[in-house]
Protein backbone atom coordinates (compact mmCIF):
# COMPACT_ATOMS: atom_id res chain seq x y z
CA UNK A 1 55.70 -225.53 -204.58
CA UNK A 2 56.53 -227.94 -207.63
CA UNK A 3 54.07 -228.33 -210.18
CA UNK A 4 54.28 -231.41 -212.32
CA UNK A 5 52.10 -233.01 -215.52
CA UNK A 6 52.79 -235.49 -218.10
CA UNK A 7 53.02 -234.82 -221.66
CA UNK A 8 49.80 -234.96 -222.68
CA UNK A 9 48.54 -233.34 -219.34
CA UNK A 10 46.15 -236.59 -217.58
CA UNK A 11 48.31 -236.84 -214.72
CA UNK A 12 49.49 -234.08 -212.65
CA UNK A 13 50.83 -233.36 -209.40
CA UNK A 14 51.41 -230.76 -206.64
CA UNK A 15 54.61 -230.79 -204.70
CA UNK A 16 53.42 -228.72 -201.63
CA UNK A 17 56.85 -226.88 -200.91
CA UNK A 18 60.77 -227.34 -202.41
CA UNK A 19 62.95 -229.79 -201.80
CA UNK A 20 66.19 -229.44 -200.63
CA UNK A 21 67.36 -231.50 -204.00
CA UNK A 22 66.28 -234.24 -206.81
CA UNK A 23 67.65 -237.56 -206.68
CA UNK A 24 68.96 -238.98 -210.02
CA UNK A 25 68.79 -242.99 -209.60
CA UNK A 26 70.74 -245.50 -211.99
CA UNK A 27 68.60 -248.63 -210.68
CA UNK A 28 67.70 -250.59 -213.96
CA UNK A 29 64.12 -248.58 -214.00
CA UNK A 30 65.17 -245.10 -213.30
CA UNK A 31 67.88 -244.71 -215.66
CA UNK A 32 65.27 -245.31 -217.89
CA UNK A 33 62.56 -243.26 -216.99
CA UNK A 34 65.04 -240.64 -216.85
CA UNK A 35 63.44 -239.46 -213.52
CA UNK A 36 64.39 -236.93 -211.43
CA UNK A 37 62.62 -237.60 -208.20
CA UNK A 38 61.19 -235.34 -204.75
CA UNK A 39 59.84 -237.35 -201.51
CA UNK A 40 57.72 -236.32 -199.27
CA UNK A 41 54.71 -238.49 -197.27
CA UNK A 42 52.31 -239.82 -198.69
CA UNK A 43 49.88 -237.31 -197.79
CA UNK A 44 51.57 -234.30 -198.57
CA UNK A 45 51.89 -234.93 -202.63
CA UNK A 46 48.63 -234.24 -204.20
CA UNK A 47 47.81 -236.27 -207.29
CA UNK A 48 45.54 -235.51 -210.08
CA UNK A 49 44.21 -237.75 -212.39
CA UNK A 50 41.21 -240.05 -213.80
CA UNK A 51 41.01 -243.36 -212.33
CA UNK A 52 42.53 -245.88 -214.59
CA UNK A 53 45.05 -243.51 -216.01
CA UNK A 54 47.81 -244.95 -215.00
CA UNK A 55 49.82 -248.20 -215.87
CA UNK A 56 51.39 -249.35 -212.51
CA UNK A 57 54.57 -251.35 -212.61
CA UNK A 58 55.90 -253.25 -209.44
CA UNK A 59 59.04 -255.19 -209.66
CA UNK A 60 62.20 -256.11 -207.96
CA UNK A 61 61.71 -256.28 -204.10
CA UNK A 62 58.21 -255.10 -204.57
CA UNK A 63 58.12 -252.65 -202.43
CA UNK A 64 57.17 -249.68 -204.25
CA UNK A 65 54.91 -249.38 -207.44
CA UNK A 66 55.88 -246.90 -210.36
CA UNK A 67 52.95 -245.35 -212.14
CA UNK A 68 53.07 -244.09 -215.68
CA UNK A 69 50.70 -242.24 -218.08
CA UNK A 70 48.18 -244.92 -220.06
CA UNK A 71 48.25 -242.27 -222.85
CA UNK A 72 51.68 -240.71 -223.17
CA UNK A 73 54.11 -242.57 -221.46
CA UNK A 74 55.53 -240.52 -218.77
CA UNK A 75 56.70 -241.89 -215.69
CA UNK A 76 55.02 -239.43 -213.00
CA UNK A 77 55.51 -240.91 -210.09
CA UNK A 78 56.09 -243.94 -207.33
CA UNK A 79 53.78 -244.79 -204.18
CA UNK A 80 55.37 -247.11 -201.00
CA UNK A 81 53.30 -250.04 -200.94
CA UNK A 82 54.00 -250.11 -197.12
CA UNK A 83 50.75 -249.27 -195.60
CA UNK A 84 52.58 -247.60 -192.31
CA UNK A 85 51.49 -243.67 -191.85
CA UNK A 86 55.22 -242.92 -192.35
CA UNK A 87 55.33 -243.94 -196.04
CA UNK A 88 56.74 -241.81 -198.49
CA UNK A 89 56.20 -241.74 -202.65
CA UNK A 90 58.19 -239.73 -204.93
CA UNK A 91 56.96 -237.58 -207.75
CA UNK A 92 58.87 -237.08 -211.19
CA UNK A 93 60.30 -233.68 -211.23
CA UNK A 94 61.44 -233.88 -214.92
CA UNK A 95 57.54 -233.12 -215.71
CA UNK A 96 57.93 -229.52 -213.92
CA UNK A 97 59.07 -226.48 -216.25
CA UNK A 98 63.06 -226.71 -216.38
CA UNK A 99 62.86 -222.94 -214.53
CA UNK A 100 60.82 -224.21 -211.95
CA UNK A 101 63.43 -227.11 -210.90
CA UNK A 102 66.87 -224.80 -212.31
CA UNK A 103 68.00 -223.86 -208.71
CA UNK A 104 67.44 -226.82 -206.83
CA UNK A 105 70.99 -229.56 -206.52
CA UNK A 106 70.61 -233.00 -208.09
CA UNK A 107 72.06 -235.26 -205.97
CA UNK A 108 73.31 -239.01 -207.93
CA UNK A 109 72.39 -242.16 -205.65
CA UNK A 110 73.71 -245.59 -207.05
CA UNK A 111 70.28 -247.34 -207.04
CA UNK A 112 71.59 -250.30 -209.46
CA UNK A 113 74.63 -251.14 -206.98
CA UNK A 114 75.62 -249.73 -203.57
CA UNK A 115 72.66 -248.04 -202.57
CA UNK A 116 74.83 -244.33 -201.83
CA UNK A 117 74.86 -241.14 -202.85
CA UNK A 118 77.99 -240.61 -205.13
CA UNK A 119 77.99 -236.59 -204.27
């Protein structure tokens, strides 16, 4: 399990188990969020937070929606905006403790470009 929160603590998550690795994107909004992202179904991630504290931005191919702290800042996570049951979102391991993500691989995917992983 992977335990995540924001900086000033209004939005959390769960991560129900560990992930084989992080993914490190250099798309235009990742690099800048400085995210370090986990998958699973939609379902599976549980999310804890107020209603309305979040800012969501949806851009590009709009396909997903990033959501980031109203109050701090952080980037915490991303939900599919594909309705099908197999949808995923991603949650923004960088908000765990550092020990609680040391051991895991962080794998570099060329989001801005060719769409592979460079690993």
């Amino acid at each position: 399990m992977i335990q995540g929160a924001c900086h000033c603590g209004a939005v959390s998550f769960v991560y129900p188990d560990r992930p084989d690795w992080l993914k490190r994107c250099n798309c235009s909004f990742c690099r800048r969020a400085g995210a370090l992202w986990a998958y699973a179904e939609t379902g599976r991630i549980t999310l804890n937070f107020a209603e309305g504290a979040t800012l969501r931005y949806i851009w590009g191919d709009k396909t997903l929606a990033f959501h980031s702290c109203k109050t701090c800042g952080c980037t915490t996570h991303w939900e599919n905006l594909d309705p099908s049951p197999e949808a995923r979102m991603g949650v923004n391991c960088a908000l765990a403790e550092p020990a609680d993500i040391a051991d895991l691989r962080v794998r570099r995917f060329d989001g801005a470009d060719t769409w592979d992983y460079l690993d």
